[in-house]
Protein backbone atom coordinates (compact mmCIF):
# COMPACT_ATOMS: atom_id res chain seq x y z
CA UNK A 1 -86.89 46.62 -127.16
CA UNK A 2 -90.43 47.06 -128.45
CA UNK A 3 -93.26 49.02 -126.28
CA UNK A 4 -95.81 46.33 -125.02
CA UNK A 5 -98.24 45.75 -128.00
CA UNK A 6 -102.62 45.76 -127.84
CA UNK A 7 -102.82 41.97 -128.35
CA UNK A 8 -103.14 40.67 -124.70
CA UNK A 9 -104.72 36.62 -124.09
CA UNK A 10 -106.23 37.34 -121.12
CA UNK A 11 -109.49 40.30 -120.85
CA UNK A 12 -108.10 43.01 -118.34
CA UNK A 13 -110.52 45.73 -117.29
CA UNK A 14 -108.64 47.58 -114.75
CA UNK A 15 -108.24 51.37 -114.54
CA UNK A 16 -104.61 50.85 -113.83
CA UNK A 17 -103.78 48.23 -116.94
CA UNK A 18 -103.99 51.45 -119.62
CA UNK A 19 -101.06 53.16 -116.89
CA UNK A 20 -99.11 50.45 -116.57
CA UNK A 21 -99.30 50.13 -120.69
CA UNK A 22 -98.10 53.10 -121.22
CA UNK A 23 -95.22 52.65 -118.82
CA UNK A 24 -93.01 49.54 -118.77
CA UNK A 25 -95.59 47.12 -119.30
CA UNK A 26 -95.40 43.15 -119.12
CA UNK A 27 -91.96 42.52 -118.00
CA UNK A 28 -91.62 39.02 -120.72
CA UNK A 29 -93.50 41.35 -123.55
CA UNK A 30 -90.84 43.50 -123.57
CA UNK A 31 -87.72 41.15 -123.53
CA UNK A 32 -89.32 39.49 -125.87
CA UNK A 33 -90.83 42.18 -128.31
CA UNK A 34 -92.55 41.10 -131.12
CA UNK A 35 -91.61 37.50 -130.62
CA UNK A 36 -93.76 36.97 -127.81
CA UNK A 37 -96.79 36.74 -130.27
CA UNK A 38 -95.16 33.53 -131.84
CA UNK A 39 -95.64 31.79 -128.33
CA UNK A 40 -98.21 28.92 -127.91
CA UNK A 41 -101.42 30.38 -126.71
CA UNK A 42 -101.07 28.91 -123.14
CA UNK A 43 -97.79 29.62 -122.83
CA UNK A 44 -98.77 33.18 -123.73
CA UNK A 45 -101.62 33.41 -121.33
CA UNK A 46 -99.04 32.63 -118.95
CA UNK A 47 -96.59 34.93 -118.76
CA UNK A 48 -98.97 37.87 -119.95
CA UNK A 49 -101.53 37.65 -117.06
CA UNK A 50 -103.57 40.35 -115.77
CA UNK A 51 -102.70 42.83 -113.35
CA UNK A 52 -104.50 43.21 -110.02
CA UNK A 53 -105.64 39.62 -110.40
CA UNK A 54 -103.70 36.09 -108.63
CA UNK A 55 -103.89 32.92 -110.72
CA UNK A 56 -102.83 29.36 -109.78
CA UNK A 57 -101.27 26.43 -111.64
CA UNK A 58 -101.53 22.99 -110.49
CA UNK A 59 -99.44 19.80 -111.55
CA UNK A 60 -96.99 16.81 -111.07
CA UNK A 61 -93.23 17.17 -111.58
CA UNK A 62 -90.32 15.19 -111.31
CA UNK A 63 -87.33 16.51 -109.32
CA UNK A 64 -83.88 15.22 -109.34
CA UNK A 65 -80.30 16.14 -107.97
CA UNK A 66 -77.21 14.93 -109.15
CA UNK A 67 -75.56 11.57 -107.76
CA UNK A 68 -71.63 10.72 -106.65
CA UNK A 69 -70.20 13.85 -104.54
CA UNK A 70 -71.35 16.46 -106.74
CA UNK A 71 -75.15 15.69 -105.76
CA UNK A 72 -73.66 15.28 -102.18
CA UNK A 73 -72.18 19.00 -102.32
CA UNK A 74 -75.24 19.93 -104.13
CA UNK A 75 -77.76 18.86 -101.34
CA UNK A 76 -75.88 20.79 -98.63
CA UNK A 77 -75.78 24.31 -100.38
CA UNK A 78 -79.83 23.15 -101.19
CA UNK A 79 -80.43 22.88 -97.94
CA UNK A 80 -78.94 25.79 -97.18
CA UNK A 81 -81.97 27.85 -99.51
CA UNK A 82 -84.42 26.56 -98.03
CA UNK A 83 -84.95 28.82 -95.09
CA UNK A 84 -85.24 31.55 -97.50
CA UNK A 85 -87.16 29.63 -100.23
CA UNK A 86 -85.25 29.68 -102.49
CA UNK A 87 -83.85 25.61 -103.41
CA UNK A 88 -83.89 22.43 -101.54
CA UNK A 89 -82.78 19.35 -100.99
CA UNK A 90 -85.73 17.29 -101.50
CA UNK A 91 -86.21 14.77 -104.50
CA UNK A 92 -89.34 12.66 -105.92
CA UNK A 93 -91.17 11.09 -108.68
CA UNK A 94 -94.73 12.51 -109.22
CA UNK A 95 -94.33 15.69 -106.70
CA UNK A 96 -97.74 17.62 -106.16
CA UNK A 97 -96.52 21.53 -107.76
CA UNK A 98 -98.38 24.72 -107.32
CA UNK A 99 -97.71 27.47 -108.42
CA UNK A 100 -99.46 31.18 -107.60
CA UNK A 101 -98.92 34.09 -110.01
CA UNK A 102 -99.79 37.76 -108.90
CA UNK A 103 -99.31 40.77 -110.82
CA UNK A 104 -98.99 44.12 -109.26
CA UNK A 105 -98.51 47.88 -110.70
CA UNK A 106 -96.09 49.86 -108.99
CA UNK A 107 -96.56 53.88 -108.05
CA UNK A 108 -94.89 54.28 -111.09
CA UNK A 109 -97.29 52.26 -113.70
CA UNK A 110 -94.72 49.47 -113.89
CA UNK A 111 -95.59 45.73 -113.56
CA UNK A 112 -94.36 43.51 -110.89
CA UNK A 113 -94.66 39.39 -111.29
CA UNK A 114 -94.76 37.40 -107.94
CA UNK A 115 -94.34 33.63 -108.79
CA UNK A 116 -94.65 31.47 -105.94
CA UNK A 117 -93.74 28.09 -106.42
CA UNK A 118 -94.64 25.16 -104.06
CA UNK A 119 -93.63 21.40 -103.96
CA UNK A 120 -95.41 18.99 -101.91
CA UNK A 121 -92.98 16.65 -101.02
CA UNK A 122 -94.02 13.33 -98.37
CA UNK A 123 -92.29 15.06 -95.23
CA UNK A 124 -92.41 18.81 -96.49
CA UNK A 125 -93.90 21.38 -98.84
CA UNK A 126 -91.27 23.25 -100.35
CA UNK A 127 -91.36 27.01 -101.77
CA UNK A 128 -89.15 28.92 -104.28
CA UNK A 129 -90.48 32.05 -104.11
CA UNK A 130 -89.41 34.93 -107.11
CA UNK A 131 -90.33 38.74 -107.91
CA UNK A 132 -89.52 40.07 -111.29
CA UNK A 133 -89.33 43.36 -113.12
CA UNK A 134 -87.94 44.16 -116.56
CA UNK A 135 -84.96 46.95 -116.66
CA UNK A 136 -84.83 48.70 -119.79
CA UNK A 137 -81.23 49.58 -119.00
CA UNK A 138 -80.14 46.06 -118.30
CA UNK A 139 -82.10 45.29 -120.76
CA UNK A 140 -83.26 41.99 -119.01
CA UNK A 141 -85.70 40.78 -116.38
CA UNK A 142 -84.38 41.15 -113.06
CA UNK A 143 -85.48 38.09 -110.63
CA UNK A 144 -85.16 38.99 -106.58
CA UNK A 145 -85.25 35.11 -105.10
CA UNK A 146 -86.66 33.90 -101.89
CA UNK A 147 -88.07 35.21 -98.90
CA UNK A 148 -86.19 38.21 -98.49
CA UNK A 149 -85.17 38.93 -101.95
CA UNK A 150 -81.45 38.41 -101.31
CA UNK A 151 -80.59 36.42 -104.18
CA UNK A 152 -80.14 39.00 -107.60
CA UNK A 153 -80.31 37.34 -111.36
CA UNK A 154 -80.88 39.02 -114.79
CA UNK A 155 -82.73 36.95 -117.01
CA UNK A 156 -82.70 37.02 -120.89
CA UNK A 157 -85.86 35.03 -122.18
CA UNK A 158 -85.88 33.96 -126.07
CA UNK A 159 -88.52 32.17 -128.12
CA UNK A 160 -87.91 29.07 -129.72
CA UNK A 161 -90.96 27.53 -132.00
CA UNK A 162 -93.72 27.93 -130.12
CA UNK A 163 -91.87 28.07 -126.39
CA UNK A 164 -89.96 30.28 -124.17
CA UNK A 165 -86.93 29.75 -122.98
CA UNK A 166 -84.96 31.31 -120.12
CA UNK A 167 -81.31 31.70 -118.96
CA UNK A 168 -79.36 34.03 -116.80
CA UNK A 169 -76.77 36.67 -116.89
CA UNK A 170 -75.21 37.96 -114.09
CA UNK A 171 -76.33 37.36 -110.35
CA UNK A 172 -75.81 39.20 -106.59
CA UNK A 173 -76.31 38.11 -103.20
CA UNK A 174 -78.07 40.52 -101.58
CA UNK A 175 -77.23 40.98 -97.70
CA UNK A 176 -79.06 44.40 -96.63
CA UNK A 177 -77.27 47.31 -98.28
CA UNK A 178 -74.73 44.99 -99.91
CA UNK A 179 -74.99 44.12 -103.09
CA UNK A 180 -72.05 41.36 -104.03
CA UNK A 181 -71.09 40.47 -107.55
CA UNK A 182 -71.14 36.25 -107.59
CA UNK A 183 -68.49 35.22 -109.73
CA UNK A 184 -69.09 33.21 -112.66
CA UNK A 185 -67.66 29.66 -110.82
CA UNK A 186 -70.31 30.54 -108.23
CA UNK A 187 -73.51 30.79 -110.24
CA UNK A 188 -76.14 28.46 -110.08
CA UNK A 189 -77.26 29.45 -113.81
CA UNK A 190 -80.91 28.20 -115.01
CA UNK A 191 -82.25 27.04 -118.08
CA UNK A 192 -85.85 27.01 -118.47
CA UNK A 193 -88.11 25.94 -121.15
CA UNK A 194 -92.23 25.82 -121.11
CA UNK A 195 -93.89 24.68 -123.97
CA UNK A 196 -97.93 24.19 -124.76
CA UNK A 197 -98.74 20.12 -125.23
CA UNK A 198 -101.85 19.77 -127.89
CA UNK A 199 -103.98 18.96 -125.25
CA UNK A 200 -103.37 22.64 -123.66
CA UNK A 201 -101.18 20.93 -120.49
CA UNK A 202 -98.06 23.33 -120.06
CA UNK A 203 -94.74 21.50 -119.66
CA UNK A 204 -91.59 22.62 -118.04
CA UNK A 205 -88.05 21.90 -117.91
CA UNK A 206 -85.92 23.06 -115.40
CA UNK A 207 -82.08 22.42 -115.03
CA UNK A 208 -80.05 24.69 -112.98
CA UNK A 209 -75.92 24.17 -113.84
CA UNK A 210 -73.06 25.24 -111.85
CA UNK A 211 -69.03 25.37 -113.19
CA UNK A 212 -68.06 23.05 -111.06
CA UNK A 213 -70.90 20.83 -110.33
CA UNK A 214 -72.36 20.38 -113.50
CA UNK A 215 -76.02 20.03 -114.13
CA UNK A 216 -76.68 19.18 -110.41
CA UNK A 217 -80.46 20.13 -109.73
CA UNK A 218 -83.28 20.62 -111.97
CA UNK A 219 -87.28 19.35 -112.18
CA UNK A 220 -89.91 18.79 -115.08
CA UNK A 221 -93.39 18.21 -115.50
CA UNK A 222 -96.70 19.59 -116.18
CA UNK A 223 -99.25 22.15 -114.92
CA UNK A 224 -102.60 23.05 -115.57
CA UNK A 225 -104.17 26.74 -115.29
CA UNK A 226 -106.82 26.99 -112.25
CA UNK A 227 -110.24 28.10 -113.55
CA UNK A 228 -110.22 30.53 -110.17
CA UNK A 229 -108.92 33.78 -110.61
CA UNK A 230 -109.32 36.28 -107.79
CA UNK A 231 -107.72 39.75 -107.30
CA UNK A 232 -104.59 39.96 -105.18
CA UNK A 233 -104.45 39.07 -101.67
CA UNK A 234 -101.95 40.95 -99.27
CA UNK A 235 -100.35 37.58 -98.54
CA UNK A 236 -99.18 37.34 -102.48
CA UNK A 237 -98.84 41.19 -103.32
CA UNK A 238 -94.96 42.32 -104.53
CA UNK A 239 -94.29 44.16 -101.00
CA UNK A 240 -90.73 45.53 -100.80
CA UNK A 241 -91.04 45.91 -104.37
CA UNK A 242 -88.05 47.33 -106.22
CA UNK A 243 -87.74 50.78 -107.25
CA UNK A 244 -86.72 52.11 -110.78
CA UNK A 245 -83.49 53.29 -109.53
CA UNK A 246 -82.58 50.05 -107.87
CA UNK A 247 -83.32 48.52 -110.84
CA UNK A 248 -80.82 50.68 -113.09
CA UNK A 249 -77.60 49.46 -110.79
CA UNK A 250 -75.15 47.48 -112.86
């Protein structure tokens, strides 16, 4: 893995950004190393963004489930996330999506990225809510999902072209002090690609695939950067953040 490097798309002039430089830095920068600078400069700006500061993308997106008895099963273990936001059940053409971005430094100069995702469905507004930090001993991006952080996923982001690309590893449920290995039949595994349009519109492509099930629940569409940028509220900050040592577990 490569340190984070100087080359940064978006102007930071926080006292804490030279800490958290020295320290562990973006948490895509360094999965990605030197690759990162191959990324389409929207793309970039994205997934490098500021510390101390809150930005918010807004867009349309398709989102679709499986049909036949495999969407059926699908929808009810959906359902089930959506207490915690973390999946639903809900499907539609042309879905209003939002999604806020904060980026907080930890005590110990590390970066924490808090993506809140929201879909505004006809009956309901949706959330899928995420906190990331990168583990150099994992040597991934560990995602805590939903509300109360009890779903556990290392991610492994790659460059393709000019877009990024994620997938997962291994994933825990979370249940207090338990920490349970979900076997491989089990996992709801994600692949994610963004990629930069010529216009400067981000796309996405989301499919999440399950043993069993099959490609059963995914969405795709486009977003826009918000020209507002304010420093981060209380209501978006990465509280319960976790530690360095949580992070080493294996």
């Amino acid at each position: 893995m490569h340190p984070i490097s100087s080359v940064s798309p978006v102007a930071v002039e926080s006292q804490g950004f030279a800490q958290a430089q020295s320290s562990t830095g973006f948490p895509f920068q360094w999965a990605l190393g030197d690759a990162v600078e191959s990324l389409a400069p929207k793309v970039r700006e994205h997934i490098l963004q500021a510390p101390g500061t809150v930005v918010t993308y807004r867009g349309r997106v398709r989102v679709w489930r499986d049909g036949g008895w495999k969407g059926r099963v699908a929808g009810w273990l959906l359902r089930a996330g959506a207490g915690i936001n973390t999946m639903f059940p809900e499907t539609g053409q042309d879905i209003g999506f939002e999604m806020q971005h904060a980026v907080s430094i930890n005590g110990d100069g590390s970066l924490c990225m808090t993506w809140i995702r929201t879909f505004h469905f006809e009956r309901a507004a949706r959330r899928f809510d995420a906190l990331m930090r990168f583990s150099r001993d994992r040597g991934a991006i560990v995602d805590w999902f939903g509300a109360r952080r009890c779903l556990q996923v290392e991610l492994c982001p790659r460059v393709e072209g000019q877009s990024i690309v994620v997938t997962s590893r291994r994933e825990w449920l979370c249940l207090g002090p338990l920490r349970i290995s979900i076997p491989g039949w089990l996992k709801g595994r994600p692949h994610v690609r963004e990629w930069q349009e010529p216009d400067g519109t981000l796309r996405i492509r989301v499919e999440i695939h399950n043993t069993i099930l099959g490609h059963f629940f995914g969405y795709e569409g486009h977003y826009r950067r918000s020209q507002h940028e304010v420093s981060e509220p209380a209501s978006v900050a990465a509280t319960g953040a976790p530690t360095s040592a949580g992070l080493a577990q294996s």
